[in-house]
C-alpha atoms as a PDB file:
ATOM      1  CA  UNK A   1      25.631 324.273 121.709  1.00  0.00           C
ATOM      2  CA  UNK A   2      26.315 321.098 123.357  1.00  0.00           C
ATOM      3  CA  UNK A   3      24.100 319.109 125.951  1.00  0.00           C
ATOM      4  CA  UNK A   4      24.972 319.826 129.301  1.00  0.00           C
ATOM      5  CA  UNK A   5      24.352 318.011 132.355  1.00  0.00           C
ATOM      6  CA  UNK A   6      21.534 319.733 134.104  1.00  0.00           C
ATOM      7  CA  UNK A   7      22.015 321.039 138.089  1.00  0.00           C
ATOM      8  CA  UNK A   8      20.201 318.251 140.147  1.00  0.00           C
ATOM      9  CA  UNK A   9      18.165 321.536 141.508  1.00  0.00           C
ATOM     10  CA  UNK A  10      18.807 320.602 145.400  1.00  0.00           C
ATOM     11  CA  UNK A  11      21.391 318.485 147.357  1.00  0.00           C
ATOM     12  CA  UNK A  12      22.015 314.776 147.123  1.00  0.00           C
ATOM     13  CA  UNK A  13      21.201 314.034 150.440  1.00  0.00           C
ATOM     14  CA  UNK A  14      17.563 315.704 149.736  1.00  0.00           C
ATOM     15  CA  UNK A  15      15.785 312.565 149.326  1.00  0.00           C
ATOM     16  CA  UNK A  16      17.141 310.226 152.338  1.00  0.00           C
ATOM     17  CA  UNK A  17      16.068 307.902 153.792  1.00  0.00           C
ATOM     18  CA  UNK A  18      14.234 306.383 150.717  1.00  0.00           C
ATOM     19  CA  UNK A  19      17.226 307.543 148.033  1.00  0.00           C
ATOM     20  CA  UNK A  20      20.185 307.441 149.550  1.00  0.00           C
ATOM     21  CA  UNK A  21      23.018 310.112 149.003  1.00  0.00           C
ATOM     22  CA  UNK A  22      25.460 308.166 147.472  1.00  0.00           C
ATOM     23  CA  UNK A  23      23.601 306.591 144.569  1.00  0.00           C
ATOM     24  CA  UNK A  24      22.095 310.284 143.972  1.00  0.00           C
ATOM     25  CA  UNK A  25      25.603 311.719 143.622  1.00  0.00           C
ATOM     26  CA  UNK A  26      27.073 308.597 141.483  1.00  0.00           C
ATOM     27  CA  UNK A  27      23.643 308.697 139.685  1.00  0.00           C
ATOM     28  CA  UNK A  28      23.482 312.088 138.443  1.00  0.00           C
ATOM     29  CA  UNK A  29      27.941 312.922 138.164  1.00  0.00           C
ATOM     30  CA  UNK A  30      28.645 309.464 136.603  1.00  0.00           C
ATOM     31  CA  UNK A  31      25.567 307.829 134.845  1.00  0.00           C
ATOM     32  CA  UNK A  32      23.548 311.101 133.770  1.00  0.00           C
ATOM     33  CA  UNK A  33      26.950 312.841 132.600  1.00  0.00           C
ATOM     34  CA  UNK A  34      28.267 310.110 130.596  1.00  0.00           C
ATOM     35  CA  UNK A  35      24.595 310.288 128.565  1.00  0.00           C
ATOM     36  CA  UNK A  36      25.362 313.519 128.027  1.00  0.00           C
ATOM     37  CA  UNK A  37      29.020 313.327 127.089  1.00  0.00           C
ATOM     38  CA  UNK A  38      27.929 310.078 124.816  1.00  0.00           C
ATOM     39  CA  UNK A  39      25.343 311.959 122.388  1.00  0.00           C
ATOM     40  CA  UNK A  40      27.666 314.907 122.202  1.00  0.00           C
ATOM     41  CA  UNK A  41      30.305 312.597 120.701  1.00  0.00           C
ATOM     42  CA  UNK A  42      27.605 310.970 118.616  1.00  0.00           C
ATOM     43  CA  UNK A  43      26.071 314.448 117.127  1.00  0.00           C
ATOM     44  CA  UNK A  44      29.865 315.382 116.235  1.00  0.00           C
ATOM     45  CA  UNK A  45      29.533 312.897 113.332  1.00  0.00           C
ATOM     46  CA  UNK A  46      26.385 315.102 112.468  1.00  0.00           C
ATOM     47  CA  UNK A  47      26.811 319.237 113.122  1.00  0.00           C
ATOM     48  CA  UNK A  48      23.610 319.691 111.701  1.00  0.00           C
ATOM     49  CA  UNK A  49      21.944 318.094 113.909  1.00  0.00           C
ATOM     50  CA  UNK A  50      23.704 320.151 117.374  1.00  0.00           C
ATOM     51  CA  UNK A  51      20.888 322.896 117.676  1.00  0.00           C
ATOM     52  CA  UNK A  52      18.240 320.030 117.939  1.00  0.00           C
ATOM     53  CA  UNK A  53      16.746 319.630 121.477  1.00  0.00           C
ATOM     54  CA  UNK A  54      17.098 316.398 123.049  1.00  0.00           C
ATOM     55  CA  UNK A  55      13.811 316.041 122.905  1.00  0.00           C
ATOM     56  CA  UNK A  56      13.267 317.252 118.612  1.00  0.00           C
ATOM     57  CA  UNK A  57      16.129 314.743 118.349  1.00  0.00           C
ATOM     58  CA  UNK A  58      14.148 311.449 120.236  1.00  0.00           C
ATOM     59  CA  UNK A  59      10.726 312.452 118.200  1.00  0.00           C
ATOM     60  CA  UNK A  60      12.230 312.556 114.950  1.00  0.00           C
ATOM     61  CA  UNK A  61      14.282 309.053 115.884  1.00  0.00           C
ATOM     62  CA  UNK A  62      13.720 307.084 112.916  1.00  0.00           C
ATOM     63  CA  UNK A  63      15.165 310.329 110.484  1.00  0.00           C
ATOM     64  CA  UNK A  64      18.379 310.466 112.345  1.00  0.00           C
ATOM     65  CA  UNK A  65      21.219 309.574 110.304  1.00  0.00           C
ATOM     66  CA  UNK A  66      21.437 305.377 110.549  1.00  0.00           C
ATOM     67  CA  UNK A  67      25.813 305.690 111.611  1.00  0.00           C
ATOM     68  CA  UNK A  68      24.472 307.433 114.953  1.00  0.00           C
ATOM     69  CA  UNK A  69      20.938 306.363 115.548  1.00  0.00           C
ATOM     70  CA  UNK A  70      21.162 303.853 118.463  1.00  0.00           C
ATOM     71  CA  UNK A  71      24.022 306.383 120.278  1.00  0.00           C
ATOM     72  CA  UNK A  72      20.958 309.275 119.621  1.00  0.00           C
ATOM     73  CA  UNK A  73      18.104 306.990 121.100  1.00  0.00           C
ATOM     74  CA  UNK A  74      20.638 305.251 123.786  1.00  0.00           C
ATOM     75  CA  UNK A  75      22.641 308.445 124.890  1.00  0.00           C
ATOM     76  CA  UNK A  76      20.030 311.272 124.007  1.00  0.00           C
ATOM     77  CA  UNK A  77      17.365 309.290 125.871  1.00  0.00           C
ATOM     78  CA  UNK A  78      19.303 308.421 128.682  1.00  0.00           C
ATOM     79  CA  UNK A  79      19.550 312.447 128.932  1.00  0.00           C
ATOM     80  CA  UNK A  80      16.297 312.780 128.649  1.00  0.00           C
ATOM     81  CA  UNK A  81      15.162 310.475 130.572  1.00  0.00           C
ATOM     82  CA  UNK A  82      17.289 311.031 133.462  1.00  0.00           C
ATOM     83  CA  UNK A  83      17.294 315.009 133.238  1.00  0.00           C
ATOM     84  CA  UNK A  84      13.106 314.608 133.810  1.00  0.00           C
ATOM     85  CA  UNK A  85      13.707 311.928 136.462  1.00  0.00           C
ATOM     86  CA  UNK A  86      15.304 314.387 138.491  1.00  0.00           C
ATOM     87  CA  UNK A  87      12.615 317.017 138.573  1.00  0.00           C
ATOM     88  CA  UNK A  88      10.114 314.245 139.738  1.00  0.00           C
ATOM     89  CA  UNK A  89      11.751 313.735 142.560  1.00  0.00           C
ATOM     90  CA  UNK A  90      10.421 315.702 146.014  1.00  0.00           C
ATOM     91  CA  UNK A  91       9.941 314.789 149.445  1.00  0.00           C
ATOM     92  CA  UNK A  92       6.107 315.550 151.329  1.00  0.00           C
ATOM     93  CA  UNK A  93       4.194 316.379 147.636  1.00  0.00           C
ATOM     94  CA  UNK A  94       0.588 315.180 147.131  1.00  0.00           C
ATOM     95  CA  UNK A  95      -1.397 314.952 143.672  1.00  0.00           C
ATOM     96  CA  UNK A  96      -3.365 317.679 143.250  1.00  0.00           C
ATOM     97  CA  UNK A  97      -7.280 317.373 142.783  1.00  0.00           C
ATOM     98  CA  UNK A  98      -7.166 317.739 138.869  1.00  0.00           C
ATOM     99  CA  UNK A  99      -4.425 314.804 138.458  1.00  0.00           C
ATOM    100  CA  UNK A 100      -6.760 312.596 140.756  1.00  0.00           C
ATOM    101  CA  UNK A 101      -9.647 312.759 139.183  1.00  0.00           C
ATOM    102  CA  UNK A 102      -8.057 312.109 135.969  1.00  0.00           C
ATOM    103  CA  UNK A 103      -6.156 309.354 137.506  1.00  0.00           C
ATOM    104  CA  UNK A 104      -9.313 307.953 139.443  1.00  0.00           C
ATOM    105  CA  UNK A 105     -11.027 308.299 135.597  1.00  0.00           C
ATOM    106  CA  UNK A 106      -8.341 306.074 134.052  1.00  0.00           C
ATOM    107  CA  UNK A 107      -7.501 303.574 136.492  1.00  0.00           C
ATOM    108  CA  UNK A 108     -10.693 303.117 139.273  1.00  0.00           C
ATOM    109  CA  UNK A 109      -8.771 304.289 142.285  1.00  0.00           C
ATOM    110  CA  UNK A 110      -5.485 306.136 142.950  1.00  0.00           C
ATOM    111  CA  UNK A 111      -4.433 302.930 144.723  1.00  0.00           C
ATOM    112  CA  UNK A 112      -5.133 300.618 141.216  1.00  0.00           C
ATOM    113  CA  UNK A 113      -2.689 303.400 139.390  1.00  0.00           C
ATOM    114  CA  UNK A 114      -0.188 302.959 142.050  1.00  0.00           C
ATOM    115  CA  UNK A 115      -0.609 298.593 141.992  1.00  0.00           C
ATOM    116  CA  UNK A 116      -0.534 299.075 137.998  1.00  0.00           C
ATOM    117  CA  UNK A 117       2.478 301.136 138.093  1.00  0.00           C
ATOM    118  CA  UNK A 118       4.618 299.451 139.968  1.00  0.00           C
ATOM    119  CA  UNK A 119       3.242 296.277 138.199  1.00  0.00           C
ATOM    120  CA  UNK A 120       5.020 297.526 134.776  1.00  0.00           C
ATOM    121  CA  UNK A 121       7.602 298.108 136.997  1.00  0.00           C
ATOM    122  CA  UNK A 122       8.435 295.123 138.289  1.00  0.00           C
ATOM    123  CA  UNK A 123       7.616 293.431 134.885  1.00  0.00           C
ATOM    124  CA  UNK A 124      10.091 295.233 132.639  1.00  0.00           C
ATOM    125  CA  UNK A 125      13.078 292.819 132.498  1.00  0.00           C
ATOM    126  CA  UNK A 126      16.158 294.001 132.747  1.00  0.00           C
ATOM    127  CA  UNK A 127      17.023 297.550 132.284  1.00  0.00           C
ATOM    128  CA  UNK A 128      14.429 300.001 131.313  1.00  0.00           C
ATOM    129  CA  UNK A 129      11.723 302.672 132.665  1.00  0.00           C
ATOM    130  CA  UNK A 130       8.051 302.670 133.858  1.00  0.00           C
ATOM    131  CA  UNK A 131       5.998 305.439 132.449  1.00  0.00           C
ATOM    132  CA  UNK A 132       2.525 307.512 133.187  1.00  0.00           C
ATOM    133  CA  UNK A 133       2.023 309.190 129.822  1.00  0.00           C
ATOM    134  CA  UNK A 134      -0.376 310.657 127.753  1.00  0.00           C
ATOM    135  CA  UNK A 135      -1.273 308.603 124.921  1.00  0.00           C
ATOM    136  CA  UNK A 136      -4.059 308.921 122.011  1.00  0.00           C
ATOM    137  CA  UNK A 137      -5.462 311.737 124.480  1.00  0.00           C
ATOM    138  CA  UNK A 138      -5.821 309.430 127.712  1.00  0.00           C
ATOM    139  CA  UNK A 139      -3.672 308.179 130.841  1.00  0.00           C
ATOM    140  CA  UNK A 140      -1.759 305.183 130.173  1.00  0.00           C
ATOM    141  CA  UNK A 141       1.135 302.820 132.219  1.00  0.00           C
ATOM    142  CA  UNK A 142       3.686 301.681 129.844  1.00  0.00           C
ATOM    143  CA  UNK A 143       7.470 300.797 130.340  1.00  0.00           C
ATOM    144  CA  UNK A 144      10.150 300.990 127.727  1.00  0.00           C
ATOM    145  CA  UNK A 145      13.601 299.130 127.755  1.00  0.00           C
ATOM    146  CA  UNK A 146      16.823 300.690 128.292  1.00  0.00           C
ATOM    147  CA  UNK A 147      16.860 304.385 127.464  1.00  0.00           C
ATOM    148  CA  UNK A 148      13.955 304.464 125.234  1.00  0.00           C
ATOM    149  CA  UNK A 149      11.369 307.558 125.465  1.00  0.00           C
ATOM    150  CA  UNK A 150       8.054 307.523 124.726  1.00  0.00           C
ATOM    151  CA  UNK A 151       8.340 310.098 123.159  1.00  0.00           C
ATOM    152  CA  UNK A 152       9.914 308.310 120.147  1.00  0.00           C
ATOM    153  CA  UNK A 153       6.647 306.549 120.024  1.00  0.00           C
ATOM    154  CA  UNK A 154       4.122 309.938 120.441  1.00  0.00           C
ATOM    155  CA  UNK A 155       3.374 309.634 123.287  1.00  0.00           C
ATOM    156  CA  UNK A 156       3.631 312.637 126.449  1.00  0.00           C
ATOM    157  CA  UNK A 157       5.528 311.387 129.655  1.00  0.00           C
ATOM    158  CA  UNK A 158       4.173 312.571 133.152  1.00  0.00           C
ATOM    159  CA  UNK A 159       5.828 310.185 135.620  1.00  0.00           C
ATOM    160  CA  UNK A 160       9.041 308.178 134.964  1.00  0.00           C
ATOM    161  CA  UNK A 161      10.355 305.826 137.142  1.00  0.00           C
ATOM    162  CA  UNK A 162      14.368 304.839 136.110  1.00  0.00           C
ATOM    163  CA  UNK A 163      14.606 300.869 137.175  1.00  0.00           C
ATOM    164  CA  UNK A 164      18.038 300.405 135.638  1.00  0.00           C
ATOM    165  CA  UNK A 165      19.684 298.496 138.663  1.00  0.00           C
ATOM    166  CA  UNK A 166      22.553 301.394 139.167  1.00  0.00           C
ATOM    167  CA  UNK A 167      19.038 303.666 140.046  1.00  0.00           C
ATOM    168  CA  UNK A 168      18.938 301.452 143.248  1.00  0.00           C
ATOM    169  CA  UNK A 169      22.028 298.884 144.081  1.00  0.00           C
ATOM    170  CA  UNK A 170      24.006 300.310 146.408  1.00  0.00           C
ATOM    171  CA  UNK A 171      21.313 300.844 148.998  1.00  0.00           C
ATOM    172  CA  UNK A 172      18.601 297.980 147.873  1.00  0.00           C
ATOM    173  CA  UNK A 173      20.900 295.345 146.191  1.00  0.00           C
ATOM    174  CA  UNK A 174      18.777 293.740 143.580  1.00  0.00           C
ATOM    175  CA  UNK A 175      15.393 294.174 145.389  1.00  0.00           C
ATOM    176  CA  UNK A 176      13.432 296.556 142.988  1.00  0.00           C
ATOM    177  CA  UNK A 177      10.119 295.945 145.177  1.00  0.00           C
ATOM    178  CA  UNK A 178      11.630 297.893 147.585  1.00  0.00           C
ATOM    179  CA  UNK A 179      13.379 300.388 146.101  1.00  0.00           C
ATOM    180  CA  UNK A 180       9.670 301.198 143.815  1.00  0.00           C
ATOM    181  CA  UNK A 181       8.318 300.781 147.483  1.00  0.00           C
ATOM    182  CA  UNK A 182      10.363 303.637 148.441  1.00  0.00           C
ATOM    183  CA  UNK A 183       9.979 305.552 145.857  1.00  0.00           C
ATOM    184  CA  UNK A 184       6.403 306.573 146.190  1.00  0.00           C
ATOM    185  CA  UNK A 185       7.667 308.672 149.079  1.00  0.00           C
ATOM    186  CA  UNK A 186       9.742 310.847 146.591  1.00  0.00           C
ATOM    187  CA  UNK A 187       7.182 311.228 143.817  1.00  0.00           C
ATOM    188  CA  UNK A 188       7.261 314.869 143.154  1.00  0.00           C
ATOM    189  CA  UNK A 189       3.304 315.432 141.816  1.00  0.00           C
ATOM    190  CA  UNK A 190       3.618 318.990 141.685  1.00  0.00           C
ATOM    191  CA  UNK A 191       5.826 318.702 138.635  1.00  0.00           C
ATOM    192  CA  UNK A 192       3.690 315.759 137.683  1.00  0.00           C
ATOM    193  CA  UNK A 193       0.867 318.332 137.416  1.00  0.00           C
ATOM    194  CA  UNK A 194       2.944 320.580 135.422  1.00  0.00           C
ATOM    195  CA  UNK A 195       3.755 317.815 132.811  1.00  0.00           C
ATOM    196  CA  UNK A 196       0.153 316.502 132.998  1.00  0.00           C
ATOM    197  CA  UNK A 197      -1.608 320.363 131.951  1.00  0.00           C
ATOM    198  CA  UNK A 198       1.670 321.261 129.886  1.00  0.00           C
ATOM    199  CA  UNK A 199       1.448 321.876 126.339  1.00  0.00           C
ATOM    200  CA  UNK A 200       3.935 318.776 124.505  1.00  0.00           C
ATOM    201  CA  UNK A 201       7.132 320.308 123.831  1.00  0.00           C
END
């Protein structure tokens, strides 16, 4: 079956003031669904590769067939990427006990993880993605350019952060300090917990 573009699970307007409607809407209708509509055209080259997950398809990157590899690891991680994004996003959520202490293990103080985060954040140049994943069993901060996952690399995502400039333009113009500023008051940690005590898909 093809890959669809997933519901955004509540309304556009969910996350104001700190993500504003309109870059939600364009966001997830435009940008997400032509991802989607991109690796579908891609995997038509390929019909034995349709049934694969997104996320099969992104671990097994470097097997895919060379004619479509960069539209798989462009186009399936932008899907991916953006369809997690999405579900990380709440309003009034708070890390649960469990998540802190593993943070507070890893990084000193829940305050370091947030300066180290946005750190990679504000580092990655250009277009790309700030990450809290699981890596060789332990918390890490990494970033990735353009639609890469870590995933491709082994590597269990938790948090993602999108800080490709159509994430924040319309409302923040090309002041990503702000818009990561803002986004700390959308962080949904409940489903950060779920990814963090999840088995890896």
């Amino acid at each position: 079956m093809a890959h669809q573009l997933p519901p955004l699970g509540y309304e556009y307007n969910a996350l104001e003031p700190f993500i504003d409607e309109q870059t939600m809407r364009i966001h997830h209708t435009k940008h997400h669904q032509t991802y989607v509509d991109k690796l579908n055209a891609a995997l038509e080259k390929h019909p034995e590769l349709k049934n694969k997950s997104v996320q099969e398809l992104l671990k097994d990157i470097n097997n895919i067939p060379e004619d479509i590899r960069t539209a798989v690891r462009n186009h399936g991680g932008g899907h991916h990427n953006h369809s997690m994004f999405w579900k990380l996003l709440k309003k009034d959520t708070k890390p649960s006990a469990q998540l802190l202490d593993a943070i507070n293990e890893t990084f000193g103080s829940f305050e370091r993880f947030k300066e180290e985060f946005t750190t990679a954040a504000m580092n990655r140049f250009g277009s790309g993605w700030a990450w809290l994943v699981i890596k060789d069993g332990k918390l890490a901060i990494v970033s990735t350019a353009n639609q890469d996952s870590p995933i491709s690399d082994g590597q269990k995502p938790i948090l993602c952060l999108d800080i490709w400039e159509h994430a924040y333009y319309l409302k923040h113009q090309s002041n990503r300090a702000n818009y990561i500023r803002e986004w700390w008051n959308v962080v949904n940690w409940e489903e950060v917990e779920k990814n963090f005590t999840s088995q890896p898909e």
